[in-house]
C-alpha atoms as a PDB file:
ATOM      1  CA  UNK A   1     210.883  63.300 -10.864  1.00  0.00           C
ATOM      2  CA  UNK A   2     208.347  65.090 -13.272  1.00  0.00           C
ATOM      3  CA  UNK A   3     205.361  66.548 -12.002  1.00  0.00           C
ATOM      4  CA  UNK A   4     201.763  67.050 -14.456  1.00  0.00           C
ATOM      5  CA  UNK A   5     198.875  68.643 -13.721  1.00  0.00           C
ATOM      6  CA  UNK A   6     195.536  68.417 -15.576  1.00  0.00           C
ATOM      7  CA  UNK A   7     196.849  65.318 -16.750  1.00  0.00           C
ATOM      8  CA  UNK A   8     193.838  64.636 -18.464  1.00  0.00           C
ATOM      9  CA  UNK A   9     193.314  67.546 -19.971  1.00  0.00           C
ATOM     10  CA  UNK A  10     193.471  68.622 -23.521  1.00  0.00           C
ATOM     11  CA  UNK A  11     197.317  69.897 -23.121  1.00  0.00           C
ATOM     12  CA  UNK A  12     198.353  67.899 -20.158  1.00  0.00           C
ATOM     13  CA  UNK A  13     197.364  64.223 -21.266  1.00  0.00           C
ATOM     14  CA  UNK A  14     199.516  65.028 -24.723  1.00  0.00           C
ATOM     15  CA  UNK A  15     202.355  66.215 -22.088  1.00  0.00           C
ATOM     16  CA  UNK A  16     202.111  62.918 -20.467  1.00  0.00           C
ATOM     17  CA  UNK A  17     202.019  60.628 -23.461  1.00  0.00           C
ATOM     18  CA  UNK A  18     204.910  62.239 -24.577  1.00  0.00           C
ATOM     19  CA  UNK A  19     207.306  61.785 -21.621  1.00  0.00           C
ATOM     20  CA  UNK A  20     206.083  58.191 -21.200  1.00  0.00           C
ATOM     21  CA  UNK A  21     207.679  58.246 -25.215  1.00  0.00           C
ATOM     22  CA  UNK A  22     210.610  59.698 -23.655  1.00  0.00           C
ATOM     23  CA  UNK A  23     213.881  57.144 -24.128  1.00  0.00           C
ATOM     24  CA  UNK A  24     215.013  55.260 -21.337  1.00  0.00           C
ATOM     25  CA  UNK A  25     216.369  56.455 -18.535  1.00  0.00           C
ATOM     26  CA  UNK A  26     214.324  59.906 -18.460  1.00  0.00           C
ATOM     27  CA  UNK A  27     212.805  60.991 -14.327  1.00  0.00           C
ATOM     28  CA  UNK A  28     209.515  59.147 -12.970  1.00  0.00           C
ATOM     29  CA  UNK A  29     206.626  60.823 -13.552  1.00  0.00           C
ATOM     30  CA  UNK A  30     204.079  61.713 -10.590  1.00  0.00           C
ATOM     31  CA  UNK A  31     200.326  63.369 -11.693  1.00  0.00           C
ATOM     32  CA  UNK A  32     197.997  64.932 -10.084  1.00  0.00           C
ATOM     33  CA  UNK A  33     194.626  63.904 -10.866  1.00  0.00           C
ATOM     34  CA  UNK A  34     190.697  65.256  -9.632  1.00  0.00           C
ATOM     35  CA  UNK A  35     189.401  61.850 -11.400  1.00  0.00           C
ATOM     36  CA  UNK A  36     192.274  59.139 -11.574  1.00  0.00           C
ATOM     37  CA  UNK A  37     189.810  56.820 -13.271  1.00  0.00           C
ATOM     38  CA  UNK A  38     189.727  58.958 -16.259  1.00  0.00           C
ATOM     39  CA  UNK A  39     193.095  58.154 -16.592  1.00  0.00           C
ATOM     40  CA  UNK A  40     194.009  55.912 -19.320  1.00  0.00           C
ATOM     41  CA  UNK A  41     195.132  52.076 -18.602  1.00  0.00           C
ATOM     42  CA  UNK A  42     198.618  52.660 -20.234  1.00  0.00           C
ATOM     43  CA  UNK A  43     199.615  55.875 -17.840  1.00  0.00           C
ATOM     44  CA  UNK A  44     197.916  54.805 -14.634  1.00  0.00           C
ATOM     45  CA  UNK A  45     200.307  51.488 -15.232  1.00  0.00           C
ATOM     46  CA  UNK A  46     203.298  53.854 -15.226  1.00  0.00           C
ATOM     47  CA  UNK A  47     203.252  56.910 -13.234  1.00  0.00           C
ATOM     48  CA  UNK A  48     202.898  57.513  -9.766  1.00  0.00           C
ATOM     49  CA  UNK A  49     199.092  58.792  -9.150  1.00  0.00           C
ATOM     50  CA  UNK A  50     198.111  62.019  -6.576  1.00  0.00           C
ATOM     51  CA  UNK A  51     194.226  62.091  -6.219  1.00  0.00           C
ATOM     52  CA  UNK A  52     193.066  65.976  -5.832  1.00  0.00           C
ATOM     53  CA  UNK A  53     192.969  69.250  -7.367  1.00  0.00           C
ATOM     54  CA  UNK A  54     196.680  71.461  -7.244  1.00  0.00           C
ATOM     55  CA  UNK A  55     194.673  74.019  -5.840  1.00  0.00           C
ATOM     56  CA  UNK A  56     195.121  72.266  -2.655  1.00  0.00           C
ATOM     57  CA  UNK A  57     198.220  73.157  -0.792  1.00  0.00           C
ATOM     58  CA  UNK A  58     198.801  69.640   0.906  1.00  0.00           C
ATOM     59  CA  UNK A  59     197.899  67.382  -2.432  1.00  0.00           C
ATOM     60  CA  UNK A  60     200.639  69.689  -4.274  1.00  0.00           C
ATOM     61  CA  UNK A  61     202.994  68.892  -1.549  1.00  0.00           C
ATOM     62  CA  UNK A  62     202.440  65.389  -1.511  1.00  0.00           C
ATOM     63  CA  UNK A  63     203.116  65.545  -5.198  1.00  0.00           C
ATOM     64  CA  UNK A  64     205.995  67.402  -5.100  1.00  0.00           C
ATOM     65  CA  UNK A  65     208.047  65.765  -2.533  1.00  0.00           C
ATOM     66  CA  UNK A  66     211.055  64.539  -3.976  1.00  0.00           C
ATOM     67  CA  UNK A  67     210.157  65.997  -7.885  1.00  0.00           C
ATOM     68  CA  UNK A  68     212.170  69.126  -9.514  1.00  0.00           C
ATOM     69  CA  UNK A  69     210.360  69.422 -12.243  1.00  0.00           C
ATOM     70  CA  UNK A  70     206.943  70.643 -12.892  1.00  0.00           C
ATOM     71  CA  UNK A  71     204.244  71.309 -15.865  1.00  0.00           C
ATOM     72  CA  UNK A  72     201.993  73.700 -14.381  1.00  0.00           C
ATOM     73  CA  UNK A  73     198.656  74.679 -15.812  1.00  0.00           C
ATOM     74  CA  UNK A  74     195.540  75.962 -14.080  1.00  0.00           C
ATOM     75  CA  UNK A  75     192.394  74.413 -15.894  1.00  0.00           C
ATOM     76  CA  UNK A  76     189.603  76.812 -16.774  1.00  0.00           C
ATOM     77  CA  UNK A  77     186.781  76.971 -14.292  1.00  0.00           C
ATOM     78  CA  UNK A  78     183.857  78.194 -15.840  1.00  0.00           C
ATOM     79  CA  UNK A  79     182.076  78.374 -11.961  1.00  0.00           C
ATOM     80  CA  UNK A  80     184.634  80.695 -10.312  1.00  0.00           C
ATOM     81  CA  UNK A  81     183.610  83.829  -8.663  1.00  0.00           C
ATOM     82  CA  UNK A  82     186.590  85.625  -9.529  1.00  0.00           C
ATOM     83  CA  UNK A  83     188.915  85.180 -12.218  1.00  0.00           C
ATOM     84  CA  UNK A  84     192.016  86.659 -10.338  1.00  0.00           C
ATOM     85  CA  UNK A  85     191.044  85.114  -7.296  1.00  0.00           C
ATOM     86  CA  UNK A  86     191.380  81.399  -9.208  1.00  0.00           C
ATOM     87  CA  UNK A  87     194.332  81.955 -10.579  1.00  0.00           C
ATOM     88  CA  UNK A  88     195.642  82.940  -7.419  1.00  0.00           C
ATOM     89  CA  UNK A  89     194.367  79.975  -5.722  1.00  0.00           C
ATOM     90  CA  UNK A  90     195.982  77.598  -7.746  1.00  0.00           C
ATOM     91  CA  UNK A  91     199.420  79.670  -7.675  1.00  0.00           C
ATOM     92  CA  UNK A  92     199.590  80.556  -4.523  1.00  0.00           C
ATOM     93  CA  UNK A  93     200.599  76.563  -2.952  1.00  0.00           C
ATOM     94  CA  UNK A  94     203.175  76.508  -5.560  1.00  0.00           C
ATOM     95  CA  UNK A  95     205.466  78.996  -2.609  1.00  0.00           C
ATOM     96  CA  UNK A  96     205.974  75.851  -0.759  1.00  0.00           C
ATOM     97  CA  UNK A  97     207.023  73.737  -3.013  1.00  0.00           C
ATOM     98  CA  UNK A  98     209.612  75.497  -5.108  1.00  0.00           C
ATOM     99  CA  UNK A  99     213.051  76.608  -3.890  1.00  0.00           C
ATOM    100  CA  UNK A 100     216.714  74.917  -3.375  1.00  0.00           C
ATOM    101  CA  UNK A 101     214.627  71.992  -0.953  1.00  0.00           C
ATOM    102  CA  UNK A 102     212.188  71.616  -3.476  1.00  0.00           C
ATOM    103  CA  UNK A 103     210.919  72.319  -7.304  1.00  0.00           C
ATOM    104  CA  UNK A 104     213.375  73.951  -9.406  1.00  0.00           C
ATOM    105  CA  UNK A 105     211.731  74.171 -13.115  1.00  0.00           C
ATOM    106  CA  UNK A 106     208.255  74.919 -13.568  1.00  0.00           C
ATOM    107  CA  UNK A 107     207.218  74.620 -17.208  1.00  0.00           C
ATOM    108  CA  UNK A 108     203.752  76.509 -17.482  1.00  0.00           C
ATOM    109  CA  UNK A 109     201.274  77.424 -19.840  1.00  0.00           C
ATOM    110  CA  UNK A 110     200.313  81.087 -20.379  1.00  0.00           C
ATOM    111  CA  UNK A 111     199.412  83.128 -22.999  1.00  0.00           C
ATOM    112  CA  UNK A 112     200.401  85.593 -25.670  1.00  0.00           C
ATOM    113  CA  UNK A 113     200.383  89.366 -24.806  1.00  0.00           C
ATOM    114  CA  UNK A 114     202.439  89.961 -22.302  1.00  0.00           C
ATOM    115  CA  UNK A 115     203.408  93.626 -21.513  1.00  0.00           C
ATOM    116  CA  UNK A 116     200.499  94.411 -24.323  1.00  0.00           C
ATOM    117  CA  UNK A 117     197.515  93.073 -22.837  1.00  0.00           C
ATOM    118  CA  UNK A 118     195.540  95.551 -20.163  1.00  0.00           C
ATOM    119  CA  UNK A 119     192.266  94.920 -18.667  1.00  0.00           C
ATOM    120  CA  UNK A 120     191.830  91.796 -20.497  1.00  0.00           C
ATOM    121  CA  UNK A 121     190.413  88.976 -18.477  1.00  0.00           C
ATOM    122  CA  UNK A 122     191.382  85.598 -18.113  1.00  0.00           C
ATOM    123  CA  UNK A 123     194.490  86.777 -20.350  1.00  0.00           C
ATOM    124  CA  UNK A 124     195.437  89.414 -17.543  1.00  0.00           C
ATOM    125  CA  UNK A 125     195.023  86.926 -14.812  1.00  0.00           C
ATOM    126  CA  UNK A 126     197.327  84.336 -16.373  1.00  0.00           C
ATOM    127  CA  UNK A 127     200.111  86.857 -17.258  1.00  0.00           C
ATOM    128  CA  UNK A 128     199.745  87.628 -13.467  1.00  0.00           C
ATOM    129  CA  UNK A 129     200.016  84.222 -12.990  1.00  0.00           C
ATOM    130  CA  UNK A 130     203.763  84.212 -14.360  1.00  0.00           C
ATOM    131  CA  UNK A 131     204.723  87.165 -12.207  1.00  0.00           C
ATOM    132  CA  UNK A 132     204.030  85.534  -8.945  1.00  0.00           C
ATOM    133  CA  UNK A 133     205.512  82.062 -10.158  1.00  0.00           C
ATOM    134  CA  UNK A 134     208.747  84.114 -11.193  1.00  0.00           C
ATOM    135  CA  UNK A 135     208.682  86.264  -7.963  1.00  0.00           C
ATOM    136  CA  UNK A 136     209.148  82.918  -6.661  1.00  0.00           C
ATOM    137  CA  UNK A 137     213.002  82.392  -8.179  1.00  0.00           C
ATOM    138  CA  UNK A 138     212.152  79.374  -9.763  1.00  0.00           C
ATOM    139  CA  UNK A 139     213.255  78.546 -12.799  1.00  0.00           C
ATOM    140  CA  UNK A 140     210.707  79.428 -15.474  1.00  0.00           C
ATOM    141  CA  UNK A 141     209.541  78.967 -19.181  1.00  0.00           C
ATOM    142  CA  UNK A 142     205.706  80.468 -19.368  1.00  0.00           C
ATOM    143  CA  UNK A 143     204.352  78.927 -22.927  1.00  0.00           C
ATOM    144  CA  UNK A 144     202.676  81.426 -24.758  1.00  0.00           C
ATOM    145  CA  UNK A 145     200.371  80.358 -27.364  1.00  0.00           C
ATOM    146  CA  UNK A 146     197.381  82.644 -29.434  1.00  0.00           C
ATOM    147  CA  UNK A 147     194.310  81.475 -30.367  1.00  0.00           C
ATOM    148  CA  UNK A 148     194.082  77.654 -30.102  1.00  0.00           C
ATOM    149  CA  UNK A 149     192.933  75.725 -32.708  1.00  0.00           C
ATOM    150  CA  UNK A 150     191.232  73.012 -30.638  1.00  0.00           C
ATOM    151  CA  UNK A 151     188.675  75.563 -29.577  1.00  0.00           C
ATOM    152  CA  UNK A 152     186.767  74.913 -33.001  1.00  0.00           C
ATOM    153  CA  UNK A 153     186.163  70.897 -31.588  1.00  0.00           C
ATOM    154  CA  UNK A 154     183.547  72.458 -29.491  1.00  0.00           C
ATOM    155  CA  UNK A 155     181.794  73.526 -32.567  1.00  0.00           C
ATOM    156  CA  UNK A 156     181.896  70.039 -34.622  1.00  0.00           C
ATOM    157  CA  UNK A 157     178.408  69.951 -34.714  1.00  0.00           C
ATOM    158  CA  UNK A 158     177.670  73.251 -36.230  1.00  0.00           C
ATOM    159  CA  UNK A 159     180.346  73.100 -38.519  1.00  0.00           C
ATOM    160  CA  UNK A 160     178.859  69.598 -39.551  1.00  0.00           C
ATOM    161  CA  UNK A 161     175.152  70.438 -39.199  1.00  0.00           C
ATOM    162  CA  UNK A 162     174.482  74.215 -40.451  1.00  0.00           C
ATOM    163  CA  UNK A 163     178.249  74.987 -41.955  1.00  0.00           C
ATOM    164  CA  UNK A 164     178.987  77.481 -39.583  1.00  0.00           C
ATOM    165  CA  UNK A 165     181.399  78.331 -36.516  1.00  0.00           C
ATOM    166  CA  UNK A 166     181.731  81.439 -34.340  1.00  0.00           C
ATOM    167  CA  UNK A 167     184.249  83.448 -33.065  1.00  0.00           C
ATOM    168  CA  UNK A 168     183.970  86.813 -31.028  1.00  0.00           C
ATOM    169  CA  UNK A 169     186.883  88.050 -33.665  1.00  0.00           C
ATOM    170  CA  UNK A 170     186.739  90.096 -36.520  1.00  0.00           C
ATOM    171  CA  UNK A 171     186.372  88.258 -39.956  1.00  0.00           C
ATOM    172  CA  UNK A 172     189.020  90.358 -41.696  1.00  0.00           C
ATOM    173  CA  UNK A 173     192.026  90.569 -39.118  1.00  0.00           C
ATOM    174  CA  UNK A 174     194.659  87.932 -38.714  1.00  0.00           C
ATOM    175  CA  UNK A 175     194.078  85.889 -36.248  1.00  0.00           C
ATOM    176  CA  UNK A 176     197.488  84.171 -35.415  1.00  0.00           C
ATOM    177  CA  UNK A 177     197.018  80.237 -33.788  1.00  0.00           C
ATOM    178  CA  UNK A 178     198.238  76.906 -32.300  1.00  0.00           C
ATOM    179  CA  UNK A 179     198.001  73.138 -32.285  1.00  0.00           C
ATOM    180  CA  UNK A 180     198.163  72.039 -28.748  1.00  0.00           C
ATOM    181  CA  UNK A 181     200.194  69.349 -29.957  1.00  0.00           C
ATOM    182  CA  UNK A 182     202.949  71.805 -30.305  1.00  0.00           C
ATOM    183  CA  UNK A 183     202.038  73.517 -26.422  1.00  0.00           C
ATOM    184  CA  UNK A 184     202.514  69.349 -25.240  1.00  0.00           C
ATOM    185  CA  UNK A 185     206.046  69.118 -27.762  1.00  0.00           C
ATOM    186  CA  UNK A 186     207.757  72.102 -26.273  1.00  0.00           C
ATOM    187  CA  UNK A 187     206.279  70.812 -22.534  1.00  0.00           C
ATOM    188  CA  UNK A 188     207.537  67.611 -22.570  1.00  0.00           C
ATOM    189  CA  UNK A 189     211.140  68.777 -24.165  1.00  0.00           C
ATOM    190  CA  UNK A 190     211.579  71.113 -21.361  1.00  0.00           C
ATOM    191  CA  UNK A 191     210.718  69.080 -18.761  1.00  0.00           C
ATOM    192  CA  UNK A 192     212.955  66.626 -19.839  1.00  0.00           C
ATOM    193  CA  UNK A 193     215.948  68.598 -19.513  1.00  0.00           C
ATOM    194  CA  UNK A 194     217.458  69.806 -16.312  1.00  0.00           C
ATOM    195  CA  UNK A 195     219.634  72.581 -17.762  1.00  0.00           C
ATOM    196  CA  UNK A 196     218.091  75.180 -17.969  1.00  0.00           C
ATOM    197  CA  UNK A 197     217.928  78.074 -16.219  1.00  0.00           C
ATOM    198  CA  UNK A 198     216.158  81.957 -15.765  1.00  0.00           C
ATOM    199  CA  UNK A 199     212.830  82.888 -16.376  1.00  0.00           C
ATOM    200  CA  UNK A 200     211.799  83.525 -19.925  1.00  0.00           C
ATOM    201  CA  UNK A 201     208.624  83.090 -22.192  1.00  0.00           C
ATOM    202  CA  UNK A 202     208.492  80.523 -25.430  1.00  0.00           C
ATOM    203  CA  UNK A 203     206.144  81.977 -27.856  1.00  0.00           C
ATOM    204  CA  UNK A 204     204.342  79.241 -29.699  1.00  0.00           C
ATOM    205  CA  UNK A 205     202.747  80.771 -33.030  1.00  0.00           C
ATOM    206  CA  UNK A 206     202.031  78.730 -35.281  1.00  0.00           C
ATOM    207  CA  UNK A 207     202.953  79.325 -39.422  1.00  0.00           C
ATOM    208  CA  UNK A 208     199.681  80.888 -40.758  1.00  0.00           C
ATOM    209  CA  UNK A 209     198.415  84.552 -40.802  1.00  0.00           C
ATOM    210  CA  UNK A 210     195.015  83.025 -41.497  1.00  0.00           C
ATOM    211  CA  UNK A 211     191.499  85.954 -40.778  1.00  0.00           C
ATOM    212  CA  UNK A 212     188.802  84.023 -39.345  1.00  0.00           C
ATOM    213  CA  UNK A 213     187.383  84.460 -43.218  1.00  0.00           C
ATOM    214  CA  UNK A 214     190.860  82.332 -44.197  1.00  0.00           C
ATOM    215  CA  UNK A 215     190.498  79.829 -41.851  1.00  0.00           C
ATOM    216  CA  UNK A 216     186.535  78.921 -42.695  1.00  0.00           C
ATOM    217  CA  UNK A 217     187.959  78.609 -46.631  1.00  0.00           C
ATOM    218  CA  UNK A 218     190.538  76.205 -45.188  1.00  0.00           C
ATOM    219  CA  UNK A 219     187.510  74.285 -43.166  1.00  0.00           C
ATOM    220  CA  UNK A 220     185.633  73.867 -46.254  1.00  0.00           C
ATOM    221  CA  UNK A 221     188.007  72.702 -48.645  1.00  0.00           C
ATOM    222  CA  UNK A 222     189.010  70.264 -45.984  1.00  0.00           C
ATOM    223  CA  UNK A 223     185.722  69.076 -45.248  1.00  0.00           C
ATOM    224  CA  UNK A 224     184.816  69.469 -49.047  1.00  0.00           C
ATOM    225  CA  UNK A 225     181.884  71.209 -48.310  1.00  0.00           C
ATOM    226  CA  UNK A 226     180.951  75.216 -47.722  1.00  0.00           C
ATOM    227  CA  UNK A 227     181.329  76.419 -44.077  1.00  0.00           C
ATOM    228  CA  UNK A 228     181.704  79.547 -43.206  1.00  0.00           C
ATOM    229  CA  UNK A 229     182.371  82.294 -39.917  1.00  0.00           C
ATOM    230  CA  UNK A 230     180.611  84.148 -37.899  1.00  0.00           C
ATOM    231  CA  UNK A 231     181.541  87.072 -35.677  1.00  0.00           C
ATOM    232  CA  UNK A 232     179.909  87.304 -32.100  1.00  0.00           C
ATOM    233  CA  UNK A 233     180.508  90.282 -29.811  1.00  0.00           C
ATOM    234  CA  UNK A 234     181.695  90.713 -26.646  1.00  0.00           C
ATOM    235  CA  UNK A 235     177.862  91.311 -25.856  1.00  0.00           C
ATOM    236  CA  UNK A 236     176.361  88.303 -27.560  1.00  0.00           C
ATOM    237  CA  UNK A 237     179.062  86.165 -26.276  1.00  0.00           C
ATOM    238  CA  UNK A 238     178.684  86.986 -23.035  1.00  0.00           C
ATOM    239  CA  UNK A 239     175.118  86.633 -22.499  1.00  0.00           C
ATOM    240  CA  UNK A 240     175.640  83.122 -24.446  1.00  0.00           C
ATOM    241  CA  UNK A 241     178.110  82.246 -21.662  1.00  0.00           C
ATOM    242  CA  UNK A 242     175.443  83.161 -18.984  1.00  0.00           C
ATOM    243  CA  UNK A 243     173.115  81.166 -20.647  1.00  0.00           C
ATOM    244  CA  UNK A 244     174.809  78.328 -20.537  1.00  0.00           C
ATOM    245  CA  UNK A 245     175.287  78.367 -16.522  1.00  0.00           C
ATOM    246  CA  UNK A 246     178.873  80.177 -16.655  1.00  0.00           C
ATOM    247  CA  UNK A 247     179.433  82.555 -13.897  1.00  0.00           C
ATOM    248  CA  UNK A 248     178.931  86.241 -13.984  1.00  0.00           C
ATOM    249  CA  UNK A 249     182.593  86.755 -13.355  1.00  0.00           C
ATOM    250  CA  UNK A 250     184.041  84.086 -15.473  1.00  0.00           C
ATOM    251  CA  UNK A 251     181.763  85.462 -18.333  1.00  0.00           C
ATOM    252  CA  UNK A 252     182.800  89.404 -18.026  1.00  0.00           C
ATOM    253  CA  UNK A 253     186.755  87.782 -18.249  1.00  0.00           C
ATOM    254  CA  UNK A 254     185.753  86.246 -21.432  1.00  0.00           C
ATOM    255  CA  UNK A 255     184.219  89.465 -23.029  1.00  0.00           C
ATOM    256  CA  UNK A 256     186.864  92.162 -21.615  1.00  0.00           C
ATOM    257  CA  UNK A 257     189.454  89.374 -23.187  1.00  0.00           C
ATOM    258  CA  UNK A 258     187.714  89.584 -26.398  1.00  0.00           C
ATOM    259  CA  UNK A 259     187.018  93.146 -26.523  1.00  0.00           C
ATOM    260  CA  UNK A 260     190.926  93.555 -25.748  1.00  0.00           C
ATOM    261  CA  UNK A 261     191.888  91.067 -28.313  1.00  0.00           C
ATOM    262  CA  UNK A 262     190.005  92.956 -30.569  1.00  0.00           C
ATOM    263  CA  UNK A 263     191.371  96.638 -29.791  1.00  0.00           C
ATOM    264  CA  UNK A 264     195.124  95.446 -29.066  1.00  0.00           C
ATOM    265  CA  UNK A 265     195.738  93.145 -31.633  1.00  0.00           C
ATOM    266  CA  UNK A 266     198.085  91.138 -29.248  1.00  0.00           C
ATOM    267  CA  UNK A 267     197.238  87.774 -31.266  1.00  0.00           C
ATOM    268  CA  UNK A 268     197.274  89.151 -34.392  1.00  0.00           C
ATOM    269  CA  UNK A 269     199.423  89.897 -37.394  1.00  0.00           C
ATOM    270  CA  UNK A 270     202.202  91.621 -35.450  1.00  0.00           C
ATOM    271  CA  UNK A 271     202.640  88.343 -33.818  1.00  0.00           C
ATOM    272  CA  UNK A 272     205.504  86.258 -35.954  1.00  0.00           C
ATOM    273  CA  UNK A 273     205.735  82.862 -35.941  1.00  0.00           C
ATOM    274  CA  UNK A 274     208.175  80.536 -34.291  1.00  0.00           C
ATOM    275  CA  UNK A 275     208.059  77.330 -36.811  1.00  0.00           C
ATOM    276  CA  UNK A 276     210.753  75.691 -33.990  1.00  0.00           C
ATOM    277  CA  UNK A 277     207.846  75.754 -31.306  1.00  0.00           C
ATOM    278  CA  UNK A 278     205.021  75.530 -33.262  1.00  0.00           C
ATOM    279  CA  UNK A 279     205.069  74.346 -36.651  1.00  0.00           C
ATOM    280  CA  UNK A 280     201.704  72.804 -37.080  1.00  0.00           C
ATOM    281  CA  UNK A 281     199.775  74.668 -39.595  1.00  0.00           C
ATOM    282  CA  UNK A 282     196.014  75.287 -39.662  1.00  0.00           C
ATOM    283  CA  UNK A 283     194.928  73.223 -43.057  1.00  0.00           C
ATOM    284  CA  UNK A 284     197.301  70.145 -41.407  1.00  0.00           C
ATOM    285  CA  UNK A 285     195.501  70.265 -38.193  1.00  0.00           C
ATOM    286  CA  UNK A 286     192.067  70.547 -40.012  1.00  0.00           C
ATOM    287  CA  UNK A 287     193.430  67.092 -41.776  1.00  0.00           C
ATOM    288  CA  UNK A 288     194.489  65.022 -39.361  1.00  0.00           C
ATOM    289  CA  UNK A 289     192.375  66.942 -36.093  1.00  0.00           C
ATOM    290  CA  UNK A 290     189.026  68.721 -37.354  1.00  0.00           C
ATOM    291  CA  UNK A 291     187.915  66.805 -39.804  1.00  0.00           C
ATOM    292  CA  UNK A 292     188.113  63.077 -37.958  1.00  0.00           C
ATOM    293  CA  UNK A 293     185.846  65.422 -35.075  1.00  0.00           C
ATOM    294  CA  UNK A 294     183.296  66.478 -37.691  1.00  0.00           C
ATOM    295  CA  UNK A 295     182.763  62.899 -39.036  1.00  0.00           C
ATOM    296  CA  UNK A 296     182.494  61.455 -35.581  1.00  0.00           C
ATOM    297  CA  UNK A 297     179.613  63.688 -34.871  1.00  0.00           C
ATOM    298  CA  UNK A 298     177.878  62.426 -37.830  1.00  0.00           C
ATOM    299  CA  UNK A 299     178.276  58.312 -36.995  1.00  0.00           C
ATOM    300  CA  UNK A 300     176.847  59.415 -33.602  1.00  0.00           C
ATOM    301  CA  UNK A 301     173.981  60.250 -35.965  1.00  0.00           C
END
């Protein structure tokens, strides 16, 4: 049995899709789900629901009982008090369901910058995250992906409206990315096998060594029209967050991951890329991803 969070998240609902694509004779699959009605027809026909948050020690129990396998992500919450302190909430039930009696892969999803990244937010706190799960002797693959490239959907409407997207990056630094298309792929093929063993991270780069500069030249020719970037600092950004009703602690994790992004360069050119794990280029994604975003907004015009 295959476990899912955030199954209807941006990652996990690609995770799911994919193991209910799975050939015949692959586990069940159990999720866990805050909303089950947001799930769509086709999986709520075919896996085993859990309503709740994994946060909550007895819903991941329930979930667990009987499964060995488990995708493990803790969804961003914008509201949290403490950035450690949510990460450890959601990690710290997973001790009670993982051992010979109970889960024995956990396939999560982390980040680049491990033993590189210091001080640097919600980065930090999900690198931690890996430590406790592997303290735990389960057997581990953390997925560790850069900069995604679904965080430009956010900004359809400015890229449609004014030609324009931010980033709190630097225009003229490589800025290394990933499709989460790939982060679901390499999700779903783990999960699927029961062979492996150890703790280990998969990097998931993807093929470009694109500068924020780079990518808004891909975006326009794409889009066949001129768009360009924008840098934000860790300042700016930060007080935008506020301003939108994010948390004071959730918004200093954003900035002191952006200003260490900036000064330790852990998503950027040093970082190769592993075509096997993530092969999806930027100007593809833009094709088949960005661009169908940016004309929606516009028919909802």
């Amino acid at each position: 049995m295959i476990v899912v969070t955030t199954p209807t998240g941006q990652i996990g609902r690609e995770v799911v899709d994919r193991l209910l694509d799975a050939p015949e004779g692959s586990p069940g699959i159990r999720v866990i789900a805050r909303d089950p009605a947001r799930l769509p027809s086709r999986v709520r026909e075919r896996v085993e629901v859990v309503p709740g948050s994994h946060a909550d020690p007895a819903v991941l129990k329930e979930a667990c009982a009987g499964a060995d396998r488990l995708f493990w992500l803790v969804p961003p919450t914008p509201s949290a008090d403490s950035v450690e302190g949510h990460f450890r909430a959601f990690t710290e039930p997973l001790r009670e369901v993982t051992g010979t009696q109970g889960v024995e892969r956990v396939v999560g999803v982390s980040t680049l910058g491990r033993s590189v990244a210091k001080n640097a937010g919600q980065i930090s706190a999900s690198l931690a995250m890996d430590e406790a799960i592997a303290a735990m002797g389960v057997h581990y693959r953390a997925l560790c992906p850069p900069f995604l490239m679904e965080n430009l959907l956010g900004q359809a409407e400015s890229i449609r409206t004014a030609g324009v997207f931010f980033l709190a990056a630097d225009g003229d630094r490589v800025l290394r990315t990933c499709a989460t298309r790939d982060i679901a792929a390499t999700a779903a093929r783990l999960l699927l096998d029961g062979t492996w063993t150890g703790q280990d991270d998969v990097p998931l780069v993807g093929p470009d060594d694109l500068t924020p500069k780079g990518m808004a030249q891909v975006v326009s020719e794409v889009l066949d029209r001129p768009v360009r970037f924008q840098a934000v600092g860790s300042a700016d950004y930060r007080a935008t967050l506020l301003g939108h009703g994010v948390s004071e602690a959730w918004a200093q994790g954003l900035a002191d991951m952006v200003d260490a992004l900036r000064e330790q360069g852990f998503y950027g050119a040093g970082a190769p890329s592993t075509p096997e794990t993530a092969p999806t280029g930027f100007r593809q994604w833009c094709e088949e991803v960005l661009r169908t975003a940016v004309m929606a907004r516009g028919s909802e015009g």
